[in-house]
Protein backbone atom coordinates (compact mmCIF):
# COMPACT_ATOMS: atom_id res chain seq x y z
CA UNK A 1 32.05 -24.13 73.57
CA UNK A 2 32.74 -23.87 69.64
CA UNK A 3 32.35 -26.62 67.16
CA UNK A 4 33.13 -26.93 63.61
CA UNK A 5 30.05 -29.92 63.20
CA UNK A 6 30.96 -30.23 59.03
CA UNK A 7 28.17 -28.68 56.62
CA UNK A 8 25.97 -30.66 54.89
CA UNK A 9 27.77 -33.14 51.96
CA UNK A 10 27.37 -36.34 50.33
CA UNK A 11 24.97 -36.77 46.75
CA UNK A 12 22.69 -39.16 48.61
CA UNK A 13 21.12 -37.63 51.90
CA UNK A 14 21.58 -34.98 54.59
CA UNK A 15 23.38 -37.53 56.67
CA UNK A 16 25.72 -39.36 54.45
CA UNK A 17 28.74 -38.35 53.37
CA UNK A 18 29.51 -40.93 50.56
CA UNK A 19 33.53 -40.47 50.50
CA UNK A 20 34.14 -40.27 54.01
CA UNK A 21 31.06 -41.04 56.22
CA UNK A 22 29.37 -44.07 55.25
CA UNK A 23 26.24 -44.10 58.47
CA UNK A 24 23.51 -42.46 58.55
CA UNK A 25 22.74 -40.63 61.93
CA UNK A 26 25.88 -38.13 61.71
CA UNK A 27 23.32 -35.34 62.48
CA UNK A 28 22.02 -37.28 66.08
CA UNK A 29 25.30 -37.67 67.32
CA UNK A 30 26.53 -34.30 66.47
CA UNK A 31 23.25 -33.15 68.50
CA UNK A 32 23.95 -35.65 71.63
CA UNK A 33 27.63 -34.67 71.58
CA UNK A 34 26.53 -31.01 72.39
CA UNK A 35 24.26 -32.26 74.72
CA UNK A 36 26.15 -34.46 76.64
CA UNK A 37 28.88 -31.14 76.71
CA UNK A 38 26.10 -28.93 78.04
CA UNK A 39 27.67 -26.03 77.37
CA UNK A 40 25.91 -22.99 78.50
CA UNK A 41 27.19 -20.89 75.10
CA UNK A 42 27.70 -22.46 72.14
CA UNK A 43 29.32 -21.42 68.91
CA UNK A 44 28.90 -23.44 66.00
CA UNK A 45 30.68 -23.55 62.50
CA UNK A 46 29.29 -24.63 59.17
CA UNK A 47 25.72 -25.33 60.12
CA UNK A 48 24.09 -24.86 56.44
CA UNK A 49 21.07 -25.15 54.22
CA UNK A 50 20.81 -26.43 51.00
CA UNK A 51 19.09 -27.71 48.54
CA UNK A 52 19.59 -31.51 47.53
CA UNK A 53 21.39 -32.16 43.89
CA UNK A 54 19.96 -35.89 44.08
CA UNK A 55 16.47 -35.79 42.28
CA UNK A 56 15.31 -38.77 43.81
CA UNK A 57 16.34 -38.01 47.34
CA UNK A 58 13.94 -36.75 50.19
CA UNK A 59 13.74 -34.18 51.36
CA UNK A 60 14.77 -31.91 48.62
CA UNK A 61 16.01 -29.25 50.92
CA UNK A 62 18.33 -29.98 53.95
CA UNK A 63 18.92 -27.90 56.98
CA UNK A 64 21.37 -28.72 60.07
CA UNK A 65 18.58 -26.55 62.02
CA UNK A 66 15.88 -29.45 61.18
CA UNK A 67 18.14 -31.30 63.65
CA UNK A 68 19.63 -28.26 66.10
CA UNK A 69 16.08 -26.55 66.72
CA UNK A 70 13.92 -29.60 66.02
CA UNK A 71 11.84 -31.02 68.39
CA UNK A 72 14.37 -32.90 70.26
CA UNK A 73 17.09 -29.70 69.30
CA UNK A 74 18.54 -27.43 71.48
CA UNK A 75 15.95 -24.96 70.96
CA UNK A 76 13.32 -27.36 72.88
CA UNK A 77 15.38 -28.03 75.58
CA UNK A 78 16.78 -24.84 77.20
CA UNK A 79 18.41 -23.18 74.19
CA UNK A 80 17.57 -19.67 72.78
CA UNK A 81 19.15 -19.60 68.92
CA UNK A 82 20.87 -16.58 67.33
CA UNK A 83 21.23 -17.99 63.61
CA UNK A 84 22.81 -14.45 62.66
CA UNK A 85 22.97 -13.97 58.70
CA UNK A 86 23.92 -16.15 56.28
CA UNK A 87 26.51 -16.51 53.60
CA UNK A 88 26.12 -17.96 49.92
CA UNK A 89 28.62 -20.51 49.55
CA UNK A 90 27.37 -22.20 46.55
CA UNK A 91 25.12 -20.72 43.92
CA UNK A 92 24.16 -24.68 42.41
CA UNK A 93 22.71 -25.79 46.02
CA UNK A 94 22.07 -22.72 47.26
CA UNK A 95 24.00 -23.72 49.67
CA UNK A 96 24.18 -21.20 53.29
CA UNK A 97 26.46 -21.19 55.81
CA UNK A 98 25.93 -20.07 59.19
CA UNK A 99 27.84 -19.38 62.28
CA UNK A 100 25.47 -19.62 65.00
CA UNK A 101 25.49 -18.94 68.84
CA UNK A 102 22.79 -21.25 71.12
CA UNK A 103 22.88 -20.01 74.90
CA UNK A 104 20.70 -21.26 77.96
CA UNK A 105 18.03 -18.87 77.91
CA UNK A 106 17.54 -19.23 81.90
CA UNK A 107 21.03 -18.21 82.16
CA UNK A 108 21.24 -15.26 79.86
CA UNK A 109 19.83 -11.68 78.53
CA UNK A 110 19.73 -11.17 74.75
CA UNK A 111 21.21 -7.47 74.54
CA UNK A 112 22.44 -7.68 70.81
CA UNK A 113 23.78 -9.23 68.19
CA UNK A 114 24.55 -9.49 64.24
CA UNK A 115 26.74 -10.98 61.13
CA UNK A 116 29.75 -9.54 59.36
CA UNK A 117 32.05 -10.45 56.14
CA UNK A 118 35.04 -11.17 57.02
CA UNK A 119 36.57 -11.32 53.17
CA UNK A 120 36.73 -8.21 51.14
CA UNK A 121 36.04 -10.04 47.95
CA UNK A 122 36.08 -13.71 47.99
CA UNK A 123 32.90 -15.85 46.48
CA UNK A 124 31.94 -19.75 47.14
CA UNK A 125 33.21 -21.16 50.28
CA UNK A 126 35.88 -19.01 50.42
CA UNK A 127 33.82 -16.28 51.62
CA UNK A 128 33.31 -16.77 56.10
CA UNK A 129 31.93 -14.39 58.17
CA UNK A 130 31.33 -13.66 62.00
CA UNK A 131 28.63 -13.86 64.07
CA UNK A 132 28.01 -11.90 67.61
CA UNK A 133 25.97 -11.27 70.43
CA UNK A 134 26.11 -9.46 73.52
CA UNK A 135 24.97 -11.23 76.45
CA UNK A 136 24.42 -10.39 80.11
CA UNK A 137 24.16 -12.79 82.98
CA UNK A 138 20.65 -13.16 85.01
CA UNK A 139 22.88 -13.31 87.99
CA UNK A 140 24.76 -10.45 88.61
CA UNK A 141 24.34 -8.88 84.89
CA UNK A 142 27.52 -9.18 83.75
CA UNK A 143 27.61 -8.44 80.27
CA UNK A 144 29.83 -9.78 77.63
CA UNK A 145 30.69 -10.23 73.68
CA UNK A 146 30.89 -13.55 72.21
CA UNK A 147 31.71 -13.99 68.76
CA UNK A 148 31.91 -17.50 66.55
CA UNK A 149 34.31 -17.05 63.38
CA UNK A 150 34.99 -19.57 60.43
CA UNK A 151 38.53 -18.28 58.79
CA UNK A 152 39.72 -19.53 55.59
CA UNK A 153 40.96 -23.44 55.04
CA UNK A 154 44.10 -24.73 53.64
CA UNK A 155 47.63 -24.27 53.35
CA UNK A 156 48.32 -22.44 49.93
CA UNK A 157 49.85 -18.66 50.31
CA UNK A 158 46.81 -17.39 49.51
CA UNK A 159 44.61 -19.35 52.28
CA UNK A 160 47.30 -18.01 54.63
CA UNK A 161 46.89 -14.66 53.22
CA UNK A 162 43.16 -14.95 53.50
CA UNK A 163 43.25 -16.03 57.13
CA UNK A 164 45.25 -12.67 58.12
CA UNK A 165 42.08 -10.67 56.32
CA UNK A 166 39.88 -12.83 58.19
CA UNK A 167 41.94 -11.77 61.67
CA UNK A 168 41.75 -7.95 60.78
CA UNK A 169 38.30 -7.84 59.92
CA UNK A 170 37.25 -9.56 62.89
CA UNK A 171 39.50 -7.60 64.94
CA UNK A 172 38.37 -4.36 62.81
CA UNK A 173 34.97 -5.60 64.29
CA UNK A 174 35.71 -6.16 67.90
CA UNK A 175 36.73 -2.73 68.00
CA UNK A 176 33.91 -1.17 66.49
CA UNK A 177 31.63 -3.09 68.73
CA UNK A 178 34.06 -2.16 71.62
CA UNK A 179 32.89 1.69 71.08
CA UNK A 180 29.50 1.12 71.94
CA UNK A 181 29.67 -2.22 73.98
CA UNK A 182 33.11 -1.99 76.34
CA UNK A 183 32.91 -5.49 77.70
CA UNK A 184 35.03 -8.93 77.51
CA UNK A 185 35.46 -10.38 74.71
CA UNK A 186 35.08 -14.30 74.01
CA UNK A 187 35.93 -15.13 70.02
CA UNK A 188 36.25 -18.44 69.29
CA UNK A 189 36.04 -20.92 66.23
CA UNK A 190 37.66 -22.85 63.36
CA UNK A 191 40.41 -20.36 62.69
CA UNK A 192 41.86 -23.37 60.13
CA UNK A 193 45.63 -22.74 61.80
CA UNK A 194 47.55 -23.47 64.71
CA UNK A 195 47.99 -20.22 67.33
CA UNK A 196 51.05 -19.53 65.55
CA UNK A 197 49.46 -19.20 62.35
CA UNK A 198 49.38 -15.41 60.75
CA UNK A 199 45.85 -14.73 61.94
CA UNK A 200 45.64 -16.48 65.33
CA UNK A 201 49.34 -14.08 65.66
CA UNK A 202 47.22 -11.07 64.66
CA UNK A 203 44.52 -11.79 67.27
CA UNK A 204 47.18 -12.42 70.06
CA UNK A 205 49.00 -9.27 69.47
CA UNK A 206 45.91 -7.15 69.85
CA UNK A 207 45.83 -8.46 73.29
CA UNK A 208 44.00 -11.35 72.80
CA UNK A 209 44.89 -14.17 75.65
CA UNK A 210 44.90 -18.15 74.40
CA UNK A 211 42.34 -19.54 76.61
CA UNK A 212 44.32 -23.14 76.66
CA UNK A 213 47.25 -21.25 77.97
CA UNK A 214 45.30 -19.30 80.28
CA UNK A 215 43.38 -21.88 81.66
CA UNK A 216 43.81 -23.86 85.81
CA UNK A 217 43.21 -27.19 84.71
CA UNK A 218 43.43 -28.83 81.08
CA UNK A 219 41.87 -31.81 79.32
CA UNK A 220 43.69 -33.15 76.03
CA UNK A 221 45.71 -30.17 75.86
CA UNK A 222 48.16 -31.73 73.19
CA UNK A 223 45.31 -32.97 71.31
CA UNK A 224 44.41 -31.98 68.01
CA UNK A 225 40.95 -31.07 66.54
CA UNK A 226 41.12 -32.11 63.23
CA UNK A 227 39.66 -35.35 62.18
CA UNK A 228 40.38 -37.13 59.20
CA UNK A 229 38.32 -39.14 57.35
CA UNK A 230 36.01 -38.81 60.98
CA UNK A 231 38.22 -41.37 62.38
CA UNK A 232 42.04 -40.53 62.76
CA UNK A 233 42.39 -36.93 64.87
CA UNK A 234 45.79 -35.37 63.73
CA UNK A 235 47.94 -33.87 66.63
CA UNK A 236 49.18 -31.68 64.52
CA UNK A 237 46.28 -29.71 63.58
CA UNK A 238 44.84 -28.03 66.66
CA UNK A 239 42.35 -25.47 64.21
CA UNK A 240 39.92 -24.99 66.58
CA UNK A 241 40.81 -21.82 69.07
CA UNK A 242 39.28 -19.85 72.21
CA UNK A 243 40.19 -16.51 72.83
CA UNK A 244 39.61 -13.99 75.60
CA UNK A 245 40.52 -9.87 75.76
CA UNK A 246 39.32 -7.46 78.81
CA UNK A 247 38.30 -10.48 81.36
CA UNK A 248 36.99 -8.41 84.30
CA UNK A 249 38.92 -8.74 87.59
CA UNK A 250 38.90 -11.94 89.61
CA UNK A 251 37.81 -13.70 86.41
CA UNK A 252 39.56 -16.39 85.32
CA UNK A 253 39.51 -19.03 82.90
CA UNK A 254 39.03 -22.15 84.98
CA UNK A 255 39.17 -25.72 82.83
CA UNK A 256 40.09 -26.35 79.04
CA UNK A 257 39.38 -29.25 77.12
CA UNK A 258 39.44 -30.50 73.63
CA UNK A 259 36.86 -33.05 73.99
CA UNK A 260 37.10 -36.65 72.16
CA UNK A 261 33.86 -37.91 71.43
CA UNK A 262 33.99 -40.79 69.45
CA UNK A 263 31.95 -42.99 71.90
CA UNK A 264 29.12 -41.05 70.40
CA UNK A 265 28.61 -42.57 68.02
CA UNK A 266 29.12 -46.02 69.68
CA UNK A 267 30.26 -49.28 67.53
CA UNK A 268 30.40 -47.00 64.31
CA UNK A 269 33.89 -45.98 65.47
CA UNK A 270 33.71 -42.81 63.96
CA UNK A 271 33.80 -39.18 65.25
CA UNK A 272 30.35 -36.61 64.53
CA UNK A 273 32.31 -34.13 62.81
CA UNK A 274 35.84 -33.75 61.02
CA UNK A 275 36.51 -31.26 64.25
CA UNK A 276 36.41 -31.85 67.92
CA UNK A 277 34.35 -29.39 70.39
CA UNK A 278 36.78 -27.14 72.65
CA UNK A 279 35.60 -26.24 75.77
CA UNK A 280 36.09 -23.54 78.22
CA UNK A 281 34.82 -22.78 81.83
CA UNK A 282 34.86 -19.10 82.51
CA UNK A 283 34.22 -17.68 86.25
CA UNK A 284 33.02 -14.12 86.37
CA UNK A 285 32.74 -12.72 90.05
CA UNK A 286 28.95 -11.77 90.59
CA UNK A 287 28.47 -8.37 90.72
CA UNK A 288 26.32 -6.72 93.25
């Protein structure tokens, strides 16, 4: 599962945004939207830190992982966290970004993992990264690479521009891992462009299969996963991607969905995040 779950804005608190999201338990229903998806990988986008600009607010210092790895966060309730490293996107706030990957620890092995720049020279919240692991299944050790990316937003030349460098370094990664860890491949994220765009092109090229496209049975297919304002989703902006390369054989991609979860958040009306998850269901034959 990936999920773009918005970083941390708003002057007041953590869990207001003041222009756009006027309640204040945005960072319960993000958690019991990943919950009720029980996904056994998860990659998330724009999970941050930072500290507060309000003087009179509390606490000074906000963190999505108070929430994620809390004592009712994923963490406590079947989770193993790889945060990866993370990326200064504002030097006022000191503001860090992560990309991090949560998987069932009954499920999996921890083999490897680790966080890459995917600009060349871009500063503030222009600059995204990657983050991977390597996992192997506890039954029947299959091993695999799963990566959560955050490409550039926007629709200027440049932000087009900068979402091709964010494909070839990513890519430029995937093969270096390849090298030393020849498995599948699962990269997935906010790639901030339709699979048409320059950089979801790039990635399909290399060999790269959609997983929508690939997959037996799908769920809001024609949905978008962009979410205005946190209430209006726009059909026209499916962002949010999942990608597979080198699936062994017999595997196969088996469900798809973009999943609507506004009744989250109950009579608020309002979706968790300005994205919706996407979810994918991936049979690997056991091996024996």
């Amino acid at each position: 599962m990936s999920y773009n779950i918005r970083n941390i804005e708003g002057g007041d608190s953590f869990l207001s945004d003041p222009l756009t999201f006027e309640y204040t338990n945005r960072n319960t229903y993000v958690l019991n939207a990943i919950k009720e998806e029980n996904p056994d990988v998860l990659g998330l986008q724009e999970a941050c830190t930072k500290e507060h600009t309000n003087p009179f607010a509390s606490p000074n210092n906000l963190s999505w992982f108070s929430t994620l790895e809390g004592s009712n966060g994923l963490t406590n309730n079947g989770y193993t966290a790889y945060r990866g490293l993370s990326i200064l996107t504002s030097t006022a706030t000191n503001k860090q970004m992560y990309n991090p990957i949560y998987y069932k620890t009954d499920k999996f092995n921890f083999i490897a993992g680790g966080t890459e720049i995917i600009t060349a020279s871009a500063s503030g919240s222009d600059k995204k990264s990657a983050t991977w692991v390597i996992l192997e299944t506890k039954e029947g050790g299959q091993r695999f690479i799963f990566i959560s990316v955050h490409f550039q937003a926007h629709s200027e030349d440049a932000d087009k521009a900068a979402r091709i460098e964010n494909a070839e370094k990513s890519l430029a990664l995937i093969n270096r891992l390849k090298t030393n860890y020849d498995y599948p491949v699962i990269l997935l994220g906010d790639f901030n462009e339709s699979n048409g765009g320059g950089g979801c092109k790039l990635i399909l090229q290399s060999g790269f299969a959609d997983a929508l496209a690939a997959a037996k049975t799908k769920v809001n297919d024609s949905q978008g996963t962009f979410v205005k304002d946190f209430v209006t989703i726009l059909n026209n902006t499916k962002l949010d991607h999942i990608f597979t390369k080198d699936l062994p054989q017999y595997a196969y991609i088996s469900y798809y969905e973009t999943v609507d979860n506004k009744h989250i958040t109950g009579s608020v009306g309002k979706y968790p995040s300005d994205h919706l998850p996407v979810i994918v269901y991936i049979e690997f034959p056991i091996i024996h």
